[in-house]
C-alpha atoms as a PDB file:
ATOM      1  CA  UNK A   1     -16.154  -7.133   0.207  1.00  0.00           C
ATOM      2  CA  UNK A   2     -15.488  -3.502   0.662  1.00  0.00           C
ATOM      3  CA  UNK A   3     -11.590  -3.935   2.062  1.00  0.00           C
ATOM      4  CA  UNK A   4     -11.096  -6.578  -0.310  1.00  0.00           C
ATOM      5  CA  UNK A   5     -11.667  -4.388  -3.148  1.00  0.00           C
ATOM      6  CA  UNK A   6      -9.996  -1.775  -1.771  1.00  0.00           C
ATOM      7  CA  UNK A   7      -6.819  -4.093  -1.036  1.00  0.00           C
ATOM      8  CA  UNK A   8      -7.145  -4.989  -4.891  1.00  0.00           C
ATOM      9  CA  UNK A   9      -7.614  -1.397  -6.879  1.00  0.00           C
ATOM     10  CA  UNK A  10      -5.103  -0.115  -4.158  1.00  0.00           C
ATOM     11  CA  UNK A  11      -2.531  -2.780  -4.636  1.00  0.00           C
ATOM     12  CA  UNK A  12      -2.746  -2.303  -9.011  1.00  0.00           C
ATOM     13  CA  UNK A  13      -2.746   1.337  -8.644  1.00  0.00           C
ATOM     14  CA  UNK A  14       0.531   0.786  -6.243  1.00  0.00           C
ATOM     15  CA  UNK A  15       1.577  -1.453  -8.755  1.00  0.00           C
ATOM     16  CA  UNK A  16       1.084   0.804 -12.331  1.00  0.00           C
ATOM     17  CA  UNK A  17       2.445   4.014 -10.158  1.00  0.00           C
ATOM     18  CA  UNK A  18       5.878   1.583  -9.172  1.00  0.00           C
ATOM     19  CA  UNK A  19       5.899   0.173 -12.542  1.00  0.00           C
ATOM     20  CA  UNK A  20       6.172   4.012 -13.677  1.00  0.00           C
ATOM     21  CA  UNK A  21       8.760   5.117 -11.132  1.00  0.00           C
ATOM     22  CA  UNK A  22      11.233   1.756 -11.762  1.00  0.00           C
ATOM     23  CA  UNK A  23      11.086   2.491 -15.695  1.00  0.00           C
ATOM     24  CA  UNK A  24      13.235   5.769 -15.176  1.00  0.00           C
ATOM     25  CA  UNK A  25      15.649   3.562 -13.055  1.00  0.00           C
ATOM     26  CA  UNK A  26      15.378   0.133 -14.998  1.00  0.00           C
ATOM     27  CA  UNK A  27      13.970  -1.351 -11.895  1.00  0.00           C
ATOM     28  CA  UNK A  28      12.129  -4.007 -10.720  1.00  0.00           C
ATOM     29  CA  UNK A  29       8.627  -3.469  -9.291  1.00  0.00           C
ATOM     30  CA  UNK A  30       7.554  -6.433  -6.740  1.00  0.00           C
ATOM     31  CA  UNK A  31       7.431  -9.801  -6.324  1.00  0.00           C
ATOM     32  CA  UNK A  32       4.743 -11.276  -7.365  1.00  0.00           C
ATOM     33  CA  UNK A  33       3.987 -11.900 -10.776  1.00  0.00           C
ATOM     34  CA  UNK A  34       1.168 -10.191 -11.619  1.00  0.00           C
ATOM     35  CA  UNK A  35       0.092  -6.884 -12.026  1.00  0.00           C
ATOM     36  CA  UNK A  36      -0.622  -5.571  -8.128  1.00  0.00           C
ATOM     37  CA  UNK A  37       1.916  -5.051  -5.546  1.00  0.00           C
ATOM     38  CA  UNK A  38      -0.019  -5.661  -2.250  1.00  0.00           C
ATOM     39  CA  UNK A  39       2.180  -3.689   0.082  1.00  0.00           C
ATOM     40  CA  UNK A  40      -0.037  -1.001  -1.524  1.00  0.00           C
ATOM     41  CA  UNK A  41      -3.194  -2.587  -0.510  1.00  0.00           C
ATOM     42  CA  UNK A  42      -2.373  -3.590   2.559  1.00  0.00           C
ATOM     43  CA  UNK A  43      -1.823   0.208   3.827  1.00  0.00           C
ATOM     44  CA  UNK A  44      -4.509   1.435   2.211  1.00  0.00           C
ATOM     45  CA  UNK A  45      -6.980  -0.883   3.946  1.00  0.00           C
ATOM     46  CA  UNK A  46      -4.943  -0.017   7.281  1.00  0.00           C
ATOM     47  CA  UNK A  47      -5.444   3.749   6.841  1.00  0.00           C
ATOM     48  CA  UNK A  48      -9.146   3.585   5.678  1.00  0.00           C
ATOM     49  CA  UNK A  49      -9.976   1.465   8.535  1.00  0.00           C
ATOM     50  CA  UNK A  50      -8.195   4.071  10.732  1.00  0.00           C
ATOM     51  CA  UNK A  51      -9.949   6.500   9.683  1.00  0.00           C
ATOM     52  CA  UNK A  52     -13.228   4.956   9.367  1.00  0.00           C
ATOM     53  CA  UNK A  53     -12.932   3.799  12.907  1.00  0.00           C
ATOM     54  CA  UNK A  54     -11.829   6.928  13.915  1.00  0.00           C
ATOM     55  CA  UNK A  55     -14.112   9.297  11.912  1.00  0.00           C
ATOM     56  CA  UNK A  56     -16.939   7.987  10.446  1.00  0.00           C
ATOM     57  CA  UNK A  57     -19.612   8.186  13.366  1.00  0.00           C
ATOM     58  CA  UNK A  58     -17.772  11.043  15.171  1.00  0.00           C
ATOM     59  CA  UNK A  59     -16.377  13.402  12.882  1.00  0.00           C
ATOM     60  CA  UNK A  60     -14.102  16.150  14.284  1.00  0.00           C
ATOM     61  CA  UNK A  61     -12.551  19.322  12.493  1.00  0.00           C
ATOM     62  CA  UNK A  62     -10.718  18.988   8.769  1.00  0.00           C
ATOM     63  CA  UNK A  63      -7.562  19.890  10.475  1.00  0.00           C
ATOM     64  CA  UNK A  64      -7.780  17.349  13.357  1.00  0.00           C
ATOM     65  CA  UNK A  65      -9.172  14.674  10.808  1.00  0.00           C
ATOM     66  CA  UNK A  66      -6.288  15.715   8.653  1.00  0.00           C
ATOM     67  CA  UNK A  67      -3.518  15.802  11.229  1.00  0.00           C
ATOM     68  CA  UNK A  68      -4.282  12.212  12.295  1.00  0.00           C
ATOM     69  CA  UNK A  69      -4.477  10.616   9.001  1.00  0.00           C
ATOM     70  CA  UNK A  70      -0.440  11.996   8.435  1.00  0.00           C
ATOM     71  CA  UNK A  71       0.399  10.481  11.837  1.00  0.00           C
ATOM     72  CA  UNK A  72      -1.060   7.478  11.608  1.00  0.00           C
ATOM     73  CA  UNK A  73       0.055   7.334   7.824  1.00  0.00           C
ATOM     74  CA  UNK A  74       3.374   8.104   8.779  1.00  0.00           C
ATOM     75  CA  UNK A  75       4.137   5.672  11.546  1.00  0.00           C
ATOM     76  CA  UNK A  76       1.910   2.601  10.087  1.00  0.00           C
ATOM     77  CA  UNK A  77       3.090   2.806   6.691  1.00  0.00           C
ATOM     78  CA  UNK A  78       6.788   2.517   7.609  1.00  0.00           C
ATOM     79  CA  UNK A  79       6.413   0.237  10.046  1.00  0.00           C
ATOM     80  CA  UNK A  80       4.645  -2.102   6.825  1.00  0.00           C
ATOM     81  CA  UNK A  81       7.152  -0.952   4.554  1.00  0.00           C
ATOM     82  CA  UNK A  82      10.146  -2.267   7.225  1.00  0.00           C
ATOM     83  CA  UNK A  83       8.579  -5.320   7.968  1.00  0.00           C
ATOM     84  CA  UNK A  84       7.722  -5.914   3.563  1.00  0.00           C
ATOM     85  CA  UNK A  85      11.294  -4.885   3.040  1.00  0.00           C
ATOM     86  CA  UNK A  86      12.647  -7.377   5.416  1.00  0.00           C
ATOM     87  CA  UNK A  87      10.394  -9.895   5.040  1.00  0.00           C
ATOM     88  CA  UNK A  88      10.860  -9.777   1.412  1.00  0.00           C
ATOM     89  CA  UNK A  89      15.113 -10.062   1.863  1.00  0.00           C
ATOM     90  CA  UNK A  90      14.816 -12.701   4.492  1.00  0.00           C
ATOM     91  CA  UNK A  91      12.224 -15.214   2.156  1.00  0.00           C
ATOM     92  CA  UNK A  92      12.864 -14.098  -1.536  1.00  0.00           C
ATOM     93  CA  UNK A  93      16.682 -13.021  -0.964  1.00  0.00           C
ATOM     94  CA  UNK A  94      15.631  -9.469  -2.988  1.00  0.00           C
ATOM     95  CA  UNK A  95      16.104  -5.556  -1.618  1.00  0.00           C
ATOM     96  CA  UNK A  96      14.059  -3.970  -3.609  1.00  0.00           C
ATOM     97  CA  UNK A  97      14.684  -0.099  -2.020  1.00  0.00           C
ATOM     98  CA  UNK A  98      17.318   0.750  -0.015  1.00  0.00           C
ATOM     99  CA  UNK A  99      17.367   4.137   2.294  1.00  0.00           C
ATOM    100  CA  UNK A 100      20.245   4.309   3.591  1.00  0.00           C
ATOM    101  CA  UNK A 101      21.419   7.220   1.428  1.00  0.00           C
ATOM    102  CA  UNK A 102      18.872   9.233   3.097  1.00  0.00           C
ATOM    103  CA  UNK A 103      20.071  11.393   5.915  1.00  0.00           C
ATOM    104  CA  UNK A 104      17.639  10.694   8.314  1.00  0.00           C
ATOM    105  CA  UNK A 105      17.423   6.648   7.576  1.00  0.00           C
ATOM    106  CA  UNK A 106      17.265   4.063  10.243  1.00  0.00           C
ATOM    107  CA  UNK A 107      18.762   0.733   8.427  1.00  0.00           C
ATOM    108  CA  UNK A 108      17.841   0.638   5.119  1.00  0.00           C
ATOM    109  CA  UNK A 109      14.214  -0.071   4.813  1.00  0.00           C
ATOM    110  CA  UNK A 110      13.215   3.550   6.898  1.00  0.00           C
ATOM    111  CA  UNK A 111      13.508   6.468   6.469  1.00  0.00           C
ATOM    112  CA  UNK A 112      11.992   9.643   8.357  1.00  0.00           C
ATOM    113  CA  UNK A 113      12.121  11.777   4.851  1.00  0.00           C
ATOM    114  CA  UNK A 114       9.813   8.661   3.597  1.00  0.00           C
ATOM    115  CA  UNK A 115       7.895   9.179   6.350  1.00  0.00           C
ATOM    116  CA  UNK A 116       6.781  11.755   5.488  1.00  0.00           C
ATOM    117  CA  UNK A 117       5.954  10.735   1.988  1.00  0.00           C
ATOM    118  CA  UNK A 118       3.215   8.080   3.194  1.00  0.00           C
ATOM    119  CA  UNK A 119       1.777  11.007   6.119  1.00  0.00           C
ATOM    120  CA  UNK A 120       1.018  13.050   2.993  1.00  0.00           C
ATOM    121  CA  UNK A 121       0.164  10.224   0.606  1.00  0.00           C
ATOM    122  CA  UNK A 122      -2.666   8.566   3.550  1.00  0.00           C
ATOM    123  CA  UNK A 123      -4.185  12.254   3.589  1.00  0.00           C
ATOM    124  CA  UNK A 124      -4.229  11.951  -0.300  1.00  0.00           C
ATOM    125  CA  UNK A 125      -5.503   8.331  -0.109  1.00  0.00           C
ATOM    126  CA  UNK A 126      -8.561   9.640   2.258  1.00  0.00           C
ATOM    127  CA  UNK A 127      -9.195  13.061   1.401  1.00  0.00           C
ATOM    128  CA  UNK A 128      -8.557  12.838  -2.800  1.00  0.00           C
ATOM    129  CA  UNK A 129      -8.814   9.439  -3.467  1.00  0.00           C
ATOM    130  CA  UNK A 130     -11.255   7.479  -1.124  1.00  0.00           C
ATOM    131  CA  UNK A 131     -14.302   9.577  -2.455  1.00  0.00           C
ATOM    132  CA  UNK A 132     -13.729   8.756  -5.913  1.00  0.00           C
ATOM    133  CA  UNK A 133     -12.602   5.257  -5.032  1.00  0.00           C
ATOM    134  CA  UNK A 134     -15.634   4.088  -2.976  1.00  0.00           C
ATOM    135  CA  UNK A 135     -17.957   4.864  -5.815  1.00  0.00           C
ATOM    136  CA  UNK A 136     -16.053   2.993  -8.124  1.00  0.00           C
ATOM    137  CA  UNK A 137     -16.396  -0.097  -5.124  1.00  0.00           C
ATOM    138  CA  UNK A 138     -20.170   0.243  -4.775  1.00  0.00           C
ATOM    139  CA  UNK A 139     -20.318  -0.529  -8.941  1.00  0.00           C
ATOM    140  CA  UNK A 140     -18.191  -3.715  -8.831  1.00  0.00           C
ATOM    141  CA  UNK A 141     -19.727  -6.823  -8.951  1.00  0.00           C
ATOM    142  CA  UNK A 142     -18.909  -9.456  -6.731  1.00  0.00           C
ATOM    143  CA  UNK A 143     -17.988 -12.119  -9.397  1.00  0.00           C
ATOM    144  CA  UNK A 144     -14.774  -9.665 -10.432  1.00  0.00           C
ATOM    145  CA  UNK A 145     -13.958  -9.851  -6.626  1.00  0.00           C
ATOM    146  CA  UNK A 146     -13.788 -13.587  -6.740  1.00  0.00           C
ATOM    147  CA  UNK A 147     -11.882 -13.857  -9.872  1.00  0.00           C
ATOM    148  CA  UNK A 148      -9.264 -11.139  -8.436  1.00  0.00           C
ATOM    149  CA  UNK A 149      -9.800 -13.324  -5.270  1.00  0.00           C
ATOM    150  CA  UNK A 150      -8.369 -16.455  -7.454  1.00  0.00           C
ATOM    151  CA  UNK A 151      -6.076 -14.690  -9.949  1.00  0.00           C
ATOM    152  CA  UNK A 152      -4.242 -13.383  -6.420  1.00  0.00           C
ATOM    153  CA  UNK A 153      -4.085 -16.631  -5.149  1.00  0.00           C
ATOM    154  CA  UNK A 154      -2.721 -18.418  -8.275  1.00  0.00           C
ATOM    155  CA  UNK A 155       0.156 -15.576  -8.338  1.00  0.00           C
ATOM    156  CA  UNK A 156       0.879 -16.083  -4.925  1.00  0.00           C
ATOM    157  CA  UNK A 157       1.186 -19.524  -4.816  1.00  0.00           C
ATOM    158  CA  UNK A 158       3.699 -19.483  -8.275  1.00  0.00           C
ATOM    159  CA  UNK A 159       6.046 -17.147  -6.713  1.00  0.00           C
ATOM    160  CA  UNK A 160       6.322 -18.951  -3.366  1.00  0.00           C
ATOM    161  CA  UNK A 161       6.483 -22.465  -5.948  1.00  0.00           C
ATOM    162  CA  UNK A 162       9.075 -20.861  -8.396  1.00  0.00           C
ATOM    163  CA  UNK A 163      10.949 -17.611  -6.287  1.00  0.00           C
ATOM    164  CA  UNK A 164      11.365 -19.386  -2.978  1.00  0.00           C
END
């Protein structure tokens, strides 16, 4: 239950934060039709089970700790965000970001400046947010799980029914 929730407050938080962003541009934020944008969840499970793979029986200095979480941020989360941004083109026809007016971009759905970004953002998401975050998981009770469970479910299969 513990990744599942964190896939869920991840993916809304992702979701309100793009929802911000994309008003100053008149964007659009994700496909789906609710309010979570699971790109967001999906890393954030990725880098917490990194890390708790990685560091919670055998912890090793802030720095090293701290140094691995950017790496691994860096390379898994654009290596999600190419495969979302072309998996999204190739089955929903959108592009809904576009780096190749970035320098350093390789085709338009990476770029090394964004890179970046999601290094710093995974130590954020472990070292800021995960504390705070798992004590809001150990108070949620299982029946909102299964309703997010179903709600997610119900929004995925209208926007393969109605956007495919």
């Amino acid at each position: 239950m513990y990744y599942i929730n964190v896939f869920f407050i991840y993916s809304i938080l992702g979701h309100l934060l793009e929802t911000f962003v994309y008003m100053a541009h008149s964007g659009e934020s994700g496909i789906l039709y609710g309010f979570w944008t699971p790109v967001y969840g999906i890393g954030c499970i990725i880098i917490t089970a990194c890390y708790n793979a990685l560091f919670q029986r055998h912890h090793a200095s802030k720095k090293l700790e701290a140094l691995t979480v950017f790496l691994i941020g860096a390379v898994l989360l654009t290596f999600i965000e190419w495969i979302g941004g072309t998996l999204i083109e190739v089955l929903f026809g959108y592009v809904f970001w576009d780096y190749s007016k970035l320098k350093f971009h390789i085709g338009p759905y990476i770029a090394w400046e964004m890179a970046l970004v999601w290094g710093f953002a995974s130590m954020a998401l472990i070292f800021i947010f995960k504390p705070w975050i798992d004590k809001v998981i150990q108070k949620i009770p299982k029946w909102v799980t299964y309703i997010c469970i179903g709600l997610f479910i119900i929004d995925v299969s209208c926007t393969i029914l109605f956007k495919l």
